[in-house]
C-alpha atoms as a PDB file:
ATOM      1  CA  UNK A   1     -15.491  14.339  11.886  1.00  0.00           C
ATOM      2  CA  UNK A   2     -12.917  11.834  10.064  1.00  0.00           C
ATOM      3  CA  UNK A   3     -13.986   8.069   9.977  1.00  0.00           C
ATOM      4  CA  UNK A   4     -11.544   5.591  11.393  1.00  0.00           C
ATOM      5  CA  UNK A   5     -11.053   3.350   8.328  1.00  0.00           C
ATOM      6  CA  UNK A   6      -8.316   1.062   9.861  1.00  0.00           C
ATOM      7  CA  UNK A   7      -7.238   1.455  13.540  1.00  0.00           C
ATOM      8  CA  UNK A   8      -4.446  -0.582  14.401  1.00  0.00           C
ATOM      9  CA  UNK A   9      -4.123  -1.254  18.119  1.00  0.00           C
ATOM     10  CA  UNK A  10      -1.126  -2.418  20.127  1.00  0.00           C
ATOM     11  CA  UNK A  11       0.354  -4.503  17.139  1.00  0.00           C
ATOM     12  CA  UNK A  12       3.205  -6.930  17.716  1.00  0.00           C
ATOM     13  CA  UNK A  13       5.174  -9.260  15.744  1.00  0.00           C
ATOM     14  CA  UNK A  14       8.147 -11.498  16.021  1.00  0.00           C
ATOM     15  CA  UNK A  15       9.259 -14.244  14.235  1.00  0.00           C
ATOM     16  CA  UNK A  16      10.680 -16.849  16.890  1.00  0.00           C
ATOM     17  CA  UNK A  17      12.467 -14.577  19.492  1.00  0.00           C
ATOM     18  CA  UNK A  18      13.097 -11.761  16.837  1.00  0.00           C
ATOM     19  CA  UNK A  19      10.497  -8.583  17.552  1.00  0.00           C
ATOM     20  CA  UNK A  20      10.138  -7.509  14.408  1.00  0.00           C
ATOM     21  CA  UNK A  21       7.216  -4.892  15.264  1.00  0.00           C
ATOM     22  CA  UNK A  22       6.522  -3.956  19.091  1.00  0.00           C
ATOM     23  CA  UNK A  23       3.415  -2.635  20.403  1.00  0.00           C
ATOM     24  CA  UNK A  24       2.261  -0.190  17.134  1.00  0.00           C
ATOM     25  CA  UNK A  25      -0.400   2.261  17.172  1.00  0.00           C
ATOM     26  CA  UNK A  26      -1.869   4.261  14.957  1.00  0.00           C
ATOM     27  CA  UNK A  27      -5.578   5.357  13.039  1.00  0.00           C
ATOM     28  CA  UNK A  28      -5.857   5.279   8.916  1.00  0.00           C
ATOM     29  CA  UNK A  29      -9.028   7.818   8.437  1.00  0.00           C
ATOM     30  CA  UNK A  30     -11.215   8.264   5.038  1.00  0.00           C
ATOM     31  CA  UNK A  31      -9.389  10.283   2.423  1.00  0.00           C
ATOM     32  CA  UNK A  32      -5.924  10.136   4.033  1.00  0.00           C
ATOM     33  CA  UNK A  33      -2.137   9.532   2.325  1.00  0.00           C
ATOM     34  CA  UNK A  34      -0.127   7.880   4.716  1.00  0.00           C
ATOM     35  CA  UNK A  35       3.112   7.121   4.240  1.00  0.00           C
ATOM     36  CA  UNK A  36       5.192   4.886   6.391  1.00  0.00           C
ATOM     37  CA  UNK A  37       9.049   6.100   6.314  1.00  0.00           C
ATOM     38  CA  UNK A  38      11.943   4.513   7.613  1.00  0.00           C
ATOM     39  CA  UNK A  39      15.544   2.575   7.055  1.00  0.00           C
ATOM     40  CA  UNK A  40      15.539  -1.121   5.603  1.00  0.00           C
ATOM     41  CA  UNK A  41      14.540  -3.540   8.161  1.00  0.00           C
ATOM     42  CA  UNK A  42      12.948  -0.988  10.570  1.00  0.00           C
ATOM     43  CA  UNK A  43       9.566  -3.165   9.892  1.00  0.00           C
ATOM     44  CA  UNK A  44       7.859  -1.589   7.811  1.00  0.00           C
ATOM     45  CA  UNK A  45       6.373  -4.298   4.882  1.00  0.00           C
ATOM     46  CA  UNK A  46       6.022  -6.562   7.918  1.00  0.00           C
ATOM     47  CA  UNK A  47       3.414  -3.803   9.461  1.00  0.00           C
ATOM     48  CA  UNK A  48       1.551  -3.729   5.525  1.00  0.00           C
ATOM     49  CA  UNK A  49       1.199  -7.015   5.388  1.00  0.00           C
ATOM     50  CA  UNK A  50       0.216  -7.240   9.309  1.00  0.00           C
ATOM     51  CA  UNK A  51      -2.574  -5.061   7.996  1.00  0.00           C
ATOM     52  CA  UNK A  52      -3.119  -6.843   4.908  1.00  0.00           C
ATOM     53  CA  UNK A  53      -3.874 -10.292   6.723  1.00  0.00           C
ATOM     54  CA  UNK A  54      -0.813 -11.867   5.117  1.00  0.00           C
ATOM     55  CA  UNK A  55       0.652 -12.310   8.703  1.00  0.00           C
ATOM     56  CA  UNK A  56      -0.554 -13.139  11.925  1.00  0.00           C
ATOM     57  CA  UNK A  57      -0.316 -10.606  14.559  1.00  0.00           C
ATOM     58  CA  UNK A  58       2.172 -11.966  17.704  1.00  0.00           C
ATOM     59  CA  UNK A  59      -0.755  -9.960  20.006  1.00  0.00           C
ATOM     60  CA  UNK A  60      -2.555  -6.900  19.182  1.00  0.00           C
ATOM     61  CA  UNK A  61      -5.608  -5.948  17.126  1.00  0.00           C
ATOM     62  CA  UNK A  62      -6.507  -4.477  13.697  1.00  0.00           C
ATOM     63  CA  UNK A  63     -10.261  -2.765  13.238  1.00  0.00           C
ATOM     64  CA  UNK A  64     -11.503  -2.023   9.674  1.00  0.00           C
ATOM     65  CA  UNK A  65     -14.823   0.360  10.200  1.00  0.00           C
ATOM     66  CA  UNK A  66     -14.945  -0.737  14.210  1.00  0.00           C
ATOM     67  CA  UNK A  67     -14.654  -4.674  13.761  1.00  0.00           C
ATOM     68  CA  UNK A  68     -11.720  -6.539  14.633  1.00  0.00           C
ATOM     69  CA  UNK A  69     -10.619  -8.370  11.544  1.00  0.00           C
ATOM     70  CA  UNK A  70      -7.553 -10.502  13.390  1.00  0.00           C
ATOM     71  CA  UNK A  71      -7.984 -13.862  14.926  1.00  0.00           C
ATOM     72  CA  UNK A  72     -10.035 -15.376  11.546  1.00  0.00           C
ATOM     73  CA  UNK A  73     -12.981 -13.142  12.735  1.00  0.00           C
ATOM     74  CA  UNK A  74     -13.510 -12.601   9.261  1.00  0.00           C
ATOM     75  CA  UNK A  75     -12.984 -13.767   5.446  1.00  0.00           C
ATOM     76  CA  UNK A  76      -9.188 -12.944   4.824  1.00  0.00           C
ATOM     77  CA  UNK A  77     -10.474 -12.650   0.781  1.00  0.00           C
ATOM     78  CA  UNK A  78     -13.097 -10.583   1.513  1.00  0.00           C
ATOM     79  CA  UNK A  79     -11.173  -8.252   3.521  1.00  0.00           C
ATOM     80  CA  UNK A  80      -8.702  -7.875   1.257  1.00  0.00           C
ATOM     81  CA  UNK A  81     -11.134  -6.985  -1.726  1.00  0.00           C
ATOM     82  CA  UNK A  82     -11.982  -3.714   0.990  1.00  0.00           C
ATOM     83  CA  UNK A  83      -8.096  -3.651   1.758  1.00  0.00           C
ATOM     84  CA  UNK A  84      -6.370  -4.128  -1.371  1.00  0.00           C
ATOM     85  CA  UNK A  85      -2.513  -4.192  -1.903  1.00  0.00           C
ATOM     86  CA  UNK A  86       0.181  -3.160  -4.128  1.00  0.00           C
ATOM     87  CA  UNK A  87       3.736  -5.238  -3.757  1.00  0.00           C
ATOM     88  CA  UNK A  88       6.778  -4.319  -4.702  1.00  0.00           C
ATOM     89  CA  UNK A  89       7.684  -7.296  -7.148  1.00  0.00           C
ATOM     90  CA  UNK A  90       4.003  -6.885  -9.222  1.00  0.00           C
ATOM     91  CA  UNK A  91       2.667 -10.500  -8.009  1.00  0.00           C
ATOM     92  CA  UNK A  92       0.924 -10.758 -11.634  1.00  0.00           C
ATOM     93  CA  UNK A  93       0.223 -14.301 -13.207  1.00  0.00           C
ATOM     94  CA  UNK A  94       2.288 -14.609 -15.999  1.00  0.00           C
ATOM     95  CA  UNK A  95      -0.305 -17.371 -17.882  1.00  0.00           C
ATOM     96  CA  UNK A  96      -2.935 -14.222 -18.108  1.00  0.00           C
ATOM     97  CA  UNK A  97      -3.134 -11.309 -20.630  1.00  0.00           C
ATOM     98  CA  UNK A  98      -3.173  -8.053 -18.918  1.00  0.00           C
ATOM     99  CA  UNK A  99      -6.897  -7.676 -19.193  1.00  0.00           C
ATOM    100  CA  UNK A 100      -7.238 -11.501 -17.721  1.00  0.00           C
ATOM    101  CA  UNK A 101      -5.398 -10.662 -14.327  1.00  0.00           C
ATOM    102  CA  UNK A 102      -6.974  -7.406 -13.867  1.00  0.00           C
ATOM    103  CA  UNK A 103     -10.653  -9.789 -13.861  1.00  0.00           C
ATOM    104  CA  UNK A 104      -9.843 -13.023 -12.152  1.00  0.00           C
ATOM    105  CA  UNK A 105      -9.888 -11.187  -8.719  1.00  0.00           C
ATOM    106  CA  UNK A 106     -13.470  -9.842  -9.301  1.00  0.00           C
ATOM    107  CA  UNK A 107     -14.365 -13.162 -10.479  1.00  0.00           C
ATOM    108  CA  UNK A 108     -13.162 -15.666  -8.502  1.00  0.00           C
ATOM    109  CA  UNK A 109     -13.109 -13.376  -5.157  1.00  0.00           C
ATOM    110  CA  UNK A 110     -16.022 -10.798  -5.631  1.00  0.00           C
ATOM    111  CA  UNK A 111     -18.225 -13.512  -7.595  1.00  0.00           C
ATOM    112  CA  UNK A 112     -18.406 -10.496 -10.492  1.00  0.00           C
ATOM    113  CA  UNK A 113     -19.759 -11.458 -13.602  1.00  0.00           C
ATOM    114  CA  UNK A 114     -17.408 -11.690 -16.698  1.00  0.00           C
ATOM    115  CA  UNK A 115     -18.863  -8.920 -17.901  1.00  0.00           C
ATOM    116  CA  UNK A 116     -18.964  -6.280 -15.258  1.00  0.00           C
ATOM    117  CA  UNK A 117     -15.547  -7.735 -14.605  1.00  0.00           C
ATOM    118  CA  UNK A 118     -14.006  -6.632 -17.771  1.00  0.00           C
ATOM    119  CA  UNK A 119     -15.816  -3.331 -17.800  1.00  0.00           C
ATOM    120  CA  UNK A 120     -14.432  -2.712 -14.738  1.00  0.00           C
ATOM    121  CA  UNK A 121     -11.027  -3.572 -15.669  1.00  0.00           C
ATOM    122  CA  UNK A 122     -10.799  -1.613 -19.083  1.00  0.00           C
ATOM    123  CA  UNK A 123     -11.811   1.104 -16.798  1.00  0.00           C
ATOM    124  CA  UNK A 124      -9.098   1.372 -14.443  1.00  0.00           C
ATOM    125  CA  UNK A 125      -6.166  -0.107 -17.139  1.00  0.00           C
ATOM    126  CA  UNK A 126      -7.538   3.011 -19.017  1.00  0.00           C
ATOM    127  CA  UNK A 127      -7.094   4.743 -16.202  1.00  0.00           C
ATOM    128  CA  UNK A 128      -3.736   3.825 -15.248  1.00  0.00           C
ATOM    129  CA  UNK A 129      -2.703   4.351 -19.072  1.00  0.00           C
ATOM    130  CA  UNK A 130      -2.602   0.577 -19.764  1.00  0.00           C
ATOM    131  CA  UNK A 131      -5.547   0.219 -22.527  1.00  0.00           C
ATOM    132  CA  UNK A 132      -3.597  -0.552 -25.206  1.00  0.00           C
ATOM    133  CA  UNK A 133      -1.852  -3.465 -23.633  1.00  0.00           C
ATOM    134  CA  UNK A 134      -5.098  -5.407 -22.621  1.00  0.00           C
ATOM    135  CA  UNK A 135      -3.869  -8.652 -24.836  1.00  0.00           C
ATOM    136  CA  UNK A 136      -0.050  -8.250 -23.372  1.00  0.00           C
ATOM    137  CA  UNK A 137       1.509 -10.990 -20.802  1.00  0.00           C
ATOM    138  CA  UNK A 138       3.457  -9.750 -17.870  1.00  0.00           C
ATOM    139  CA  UNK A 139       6.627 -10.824 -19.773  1.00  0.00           C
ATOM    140  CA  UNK A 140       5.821  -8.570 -22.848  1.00  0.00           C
ATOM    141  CA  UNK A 141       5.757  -5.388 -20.767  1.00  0.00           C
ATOM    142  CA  UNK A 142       8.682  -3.032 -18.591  1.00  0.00           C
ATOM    143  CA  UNK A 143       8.447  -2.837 -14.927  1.00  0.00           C
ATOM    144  CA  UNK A 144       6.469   0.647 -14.598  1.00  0.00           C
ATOM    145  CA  UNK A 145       4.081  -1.458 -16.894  1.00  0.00           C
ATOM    146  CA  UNK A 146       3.698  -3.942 -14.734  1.00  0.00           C
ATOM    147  CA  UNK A 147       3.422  -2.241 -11.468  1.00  0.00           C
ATOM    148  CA  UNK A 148       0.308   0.402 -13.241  1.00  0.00           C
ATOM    149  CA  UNK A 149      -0.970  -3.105 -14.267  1.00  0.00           C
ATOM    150  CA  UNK A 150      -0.975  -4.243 -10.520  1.00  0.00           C
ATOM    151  CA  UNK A 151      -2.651  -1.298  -9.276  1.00  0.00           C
ATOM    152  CA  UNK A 152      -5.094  -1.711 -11.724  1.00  0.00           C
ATOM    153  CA  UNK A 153      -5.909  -5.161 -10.895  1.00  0.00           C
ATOM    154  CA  UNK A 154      -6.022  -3.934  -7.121  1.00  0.00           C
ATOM    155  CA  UNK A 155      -8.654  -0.679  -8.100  1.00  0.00           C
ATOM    156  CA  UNK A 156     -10.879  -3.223 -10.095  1.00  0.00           C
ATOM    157  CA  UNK A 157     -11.807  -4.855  -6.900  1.00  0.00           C
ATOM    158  CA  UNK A 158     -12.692  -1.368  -6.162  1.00  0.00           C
ATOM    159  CA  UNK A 159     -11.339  -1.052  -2.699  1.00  0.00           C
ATOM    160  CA  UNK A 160     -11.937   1.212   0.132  1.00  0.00           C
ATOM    161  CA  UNK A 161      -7.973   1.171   1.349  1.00  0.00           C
ATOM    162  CA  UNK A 162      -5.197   0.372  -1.175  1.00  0.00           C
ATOM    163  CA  UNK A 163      -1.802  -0.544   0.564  1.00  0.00           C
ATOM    164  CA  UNK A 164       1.691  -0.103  -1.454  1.00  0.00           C
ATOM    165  CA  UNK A 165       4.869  -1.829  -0.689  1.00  0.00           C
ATOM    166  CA  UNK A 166       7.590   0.218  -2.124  1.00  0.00           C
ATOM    167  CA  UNK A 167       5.577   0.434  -5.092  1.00  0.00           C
ATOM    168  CA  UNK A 168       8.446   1.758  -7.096  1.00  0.00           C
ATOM    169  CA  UNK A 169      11.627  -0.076  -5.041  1.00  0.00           C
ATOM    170  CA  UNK A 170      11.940  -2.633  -8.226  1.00  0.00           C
ATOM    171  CA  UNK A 171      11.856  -0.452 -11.186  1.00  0.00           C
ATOM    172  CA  UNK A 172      14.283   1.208 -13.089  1.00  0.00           C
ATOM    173  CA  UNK A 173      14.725   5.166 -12.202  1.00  0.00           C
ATOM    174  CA  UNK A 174      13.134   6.279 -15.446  1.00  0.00           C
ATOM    175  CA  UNK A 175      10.288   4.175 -14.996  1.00  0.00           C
ATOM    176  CA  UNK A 176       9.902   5.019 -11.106  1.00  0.00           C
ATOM    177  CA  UNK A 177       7.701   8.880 -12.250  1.00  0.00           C
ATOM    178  CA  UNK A 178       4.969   7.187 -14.389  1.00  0.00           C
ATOM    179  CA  UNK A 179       3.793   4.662 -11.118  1.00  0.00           C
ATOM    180  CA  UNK A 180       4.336   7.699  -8.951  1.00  0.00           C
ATOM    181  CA  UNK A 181       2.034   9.840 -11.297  1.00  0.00           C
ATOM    182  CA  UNK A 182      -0.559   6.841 -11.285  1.00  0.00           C
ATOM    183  CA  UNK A 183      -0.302   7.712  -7.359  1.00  0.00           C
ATOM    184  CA  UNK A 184      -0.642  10.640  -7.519  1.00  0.00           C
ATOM    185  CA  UNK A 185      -3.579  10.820  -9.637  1.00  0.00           C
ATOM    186  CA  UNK A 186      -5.127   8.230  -7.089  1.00  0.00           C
ATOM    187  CA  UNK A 187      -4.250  10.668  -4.027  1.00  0.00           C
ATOM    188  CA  UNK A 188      -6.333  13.632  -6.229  1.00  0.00           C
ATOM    189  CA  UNK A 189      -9.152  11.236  -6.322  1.00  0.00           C
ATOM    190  CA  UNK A 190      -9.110  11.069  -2.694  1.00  0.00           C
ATOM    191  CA  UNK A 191      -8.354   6.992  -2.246  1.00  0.00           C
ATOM    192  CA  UNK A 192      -7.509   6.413   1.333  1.00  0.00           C
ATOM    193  CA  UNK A 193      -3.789   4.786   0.866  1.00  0.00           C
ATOM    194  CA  UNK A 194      -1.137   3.521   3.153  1.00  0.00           C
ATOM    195  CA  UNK A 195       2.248   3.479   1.232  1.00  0.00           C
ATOM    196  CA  UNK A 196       5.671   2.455   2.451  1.00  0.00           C
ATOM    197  CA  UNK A 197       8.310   4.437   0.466  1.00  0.00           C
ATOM    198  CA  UNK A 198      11.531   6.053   0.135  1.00  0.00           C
ATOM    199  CA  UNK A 199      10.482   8.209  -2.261  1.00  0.00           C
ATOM    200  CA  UNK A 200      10.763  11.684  -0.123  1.00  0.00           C
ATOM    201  CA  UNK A 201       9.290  13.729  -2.577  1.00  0.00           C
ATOM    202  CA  UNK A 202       6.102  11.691  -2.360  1.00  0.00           C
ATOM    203  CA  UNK A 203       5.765  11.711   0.993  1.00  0.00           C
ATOM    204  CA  UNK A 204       6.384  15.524   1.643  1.00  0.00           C
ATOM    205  CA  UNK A 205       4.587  16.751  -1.266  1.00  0.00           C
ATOM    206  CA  UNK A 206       1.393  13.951  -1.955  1.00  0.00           C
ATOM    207  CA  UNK A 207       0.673  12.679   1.436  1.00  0.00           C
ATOM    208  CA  UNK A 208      -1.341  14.055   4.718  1.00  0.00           C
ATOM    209  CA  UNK A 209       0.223  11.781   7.271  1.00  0.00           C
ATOM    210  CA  UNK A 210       3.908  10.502   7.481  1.00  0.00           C
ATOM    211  CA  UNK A 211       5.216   7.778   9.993  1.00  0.00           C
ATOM    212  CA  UNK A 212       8.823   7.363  10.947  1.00  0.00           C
ATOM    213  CA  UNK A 213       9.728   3.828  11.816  1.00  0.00           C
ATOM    214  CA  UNK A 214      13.018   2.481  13.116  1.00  0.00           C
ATOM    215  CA  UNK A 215      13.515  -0.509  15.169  1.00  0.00           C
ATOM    216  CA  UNK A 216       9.947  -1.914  14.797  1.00  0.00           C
ATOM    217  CA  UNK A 217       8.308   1.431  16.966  1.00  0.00           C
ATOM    218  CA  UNK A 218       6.926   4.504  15.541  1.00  0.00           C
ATOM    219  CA  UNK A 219       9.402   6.813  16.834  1.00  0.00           C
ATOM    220  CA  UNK A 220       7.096   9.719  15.059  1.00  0.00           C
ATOM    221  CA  UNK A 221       4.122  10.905  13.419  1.00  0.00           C
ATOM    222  CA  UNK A 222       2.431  13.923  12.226  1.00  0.00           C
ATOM    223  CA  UNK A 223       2.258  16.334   9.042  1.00  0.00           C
ATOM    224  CA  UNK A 224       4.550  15.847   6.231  1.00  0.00           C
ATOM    225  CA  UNK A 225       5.281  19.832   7.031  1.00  0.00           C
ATOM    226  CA  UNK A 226       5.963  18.511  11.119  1.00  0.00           C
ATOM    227  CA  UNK A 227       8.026  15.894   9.951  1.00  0.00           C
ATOM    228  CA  UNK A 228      10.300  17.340   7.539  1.00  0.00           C
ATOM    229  CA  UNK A 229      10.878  20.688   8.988  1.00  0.00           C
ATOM    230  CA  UNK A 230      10.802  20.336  12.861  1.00  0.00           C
ATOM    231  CA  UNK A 231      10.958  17.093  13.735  1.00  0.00           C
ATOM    232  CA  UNK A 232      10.879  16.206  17.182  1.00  0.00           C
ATOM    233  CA  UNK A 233      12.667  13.125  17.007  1.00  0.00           C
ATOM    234  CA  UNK A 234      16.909  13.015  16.924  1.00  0.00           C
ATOM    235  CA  UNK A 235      17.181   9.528  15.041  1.00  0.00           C
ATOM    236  CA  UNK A 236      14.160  11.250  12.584  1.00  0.00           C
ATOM    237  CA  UNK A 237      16.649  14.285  12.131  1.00  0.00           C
ATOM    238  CA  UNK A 238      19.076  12.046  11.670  1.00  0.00           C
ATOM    239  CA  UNK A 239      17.332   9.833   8.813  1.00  0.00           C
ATOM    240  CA  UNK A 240      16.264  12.750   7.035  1.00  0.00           C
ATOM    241  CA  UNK A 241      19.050  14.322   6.914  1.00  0.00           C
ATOM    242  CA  UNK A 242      21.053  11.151   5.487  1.00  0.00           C
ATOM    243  CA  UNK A 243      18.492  10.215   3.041  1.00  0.00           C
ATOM    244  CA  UNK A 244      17.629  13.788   1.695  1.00  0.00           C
ATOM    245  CA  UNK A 245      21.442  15.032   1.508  1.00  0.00           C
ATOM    246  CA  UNK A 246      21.893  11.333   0.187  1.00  0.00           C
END
């Protein structure tokens, strides 16, 4: 039987009078690919970072492994070392050497030593084909560099759940295949990851579970096969068809 890693449960948010998310429901289990799909605005990053602890829900509840993590019930940094995250414009310190942000997280969140810190991140910028630019600064590196970088920093807190924000929505095209890859890779591996994309391909061909937002609501849900060749939904024919003809 699959194990519930995240359930989220009735989740609402506005911002003043605006309902940006309304009453979303839906279960992340071990091993999954999840990708959230949808037009700009249709509330999707809200929902990630919902999840992430980076807003606070208008009503409704998030569970990681049972326990209800919203309402301060629990150590946002902690959480977020389980439920790491992946953001579309890199968030690296630009003071730090690519080896330095990959180990101030384990350090200063997960109270790692220096020394299991930096094995831990040679192991994962090795992994993510970053090694040889352990003494670079963020500046001194493209954007597909950056963005392996970031999901290196987020593996080295070795989550359970890693969460991507259009990952690839700030890179040039030719740099957008080597983070996908890195995904990929990850999604062989079997890490349990919720991404919000409009890469197509991805979500057809890497993940297990695709959700169609528009307006804040889930309007659908199911198999990449469901979704992309019978959906049930006529504004999810209707998206598909404009983005994949697009």
């Amino acid at each position: 039987m699959s194990e519930h890693i995240l359930e989220i449960r009735h989740l609402s948010k506005a911002f003043g009078s605006h309902a940006v998310l309304k009453d979303i429901d839906f279960t992340v289990d071990k091993g999954d690919v999840t990708t959230i799909i949808g037009a700009s605005g249709s509330g999707k990053s809200t929902l990630l970072r919902c999840i992430n602890l980076l807003e606070t829900l208008t009503t409704g509840e998030i569970y990681f492994h049972g326990k209800d993590v919203t309402g301060g019930r629990i150590n946002a940094s902690s959480y977020r070392a389980k439920v790491g995250m992946v953001f579309q414009s890199f968030n690296l310190f630009n003071n730090m050497t690519v080896l330095g942000n990959c180990m101030i997280g384990q350090q200063k969140v997960s109270r790692v030593s220096k020394t299991e810190a930096k094995k831990r991140a040679l192991y994962y910028l090795n992994k993510v084909g970053m090694a040889p630019y352990i003494n670079a600064r963020p500046d001194q590196i493209s954007g597909g560099q950056k963005q392996r970088v970031a999901i290196a920093r987020a593996l080295a807190m070795e989550p359970e759940v890693l969460l991507f924000d259009e990952p690839t929505s700030a890179l040039d095209p030719e740099m957008v295949g080597e983070v996908l890859e890195v995904m990929k890779s990850l999604a062989r591996d079997n890490m349990t990851m919720l991404v919000v994309t409009h890469e197509m391909a991805f979500a057809r061909d890497v993940s297990n579970h695709v959700v169609y937002m528009a307006d804040g609501v889930i309007e659908e849900e199911g198999t990449p096969d469901k979704i992309f060749t019978d959906p049930q939904n006529q504004r999810t024919r209707d998206f598909l068809k404009r983005i994949l003809n697009g």
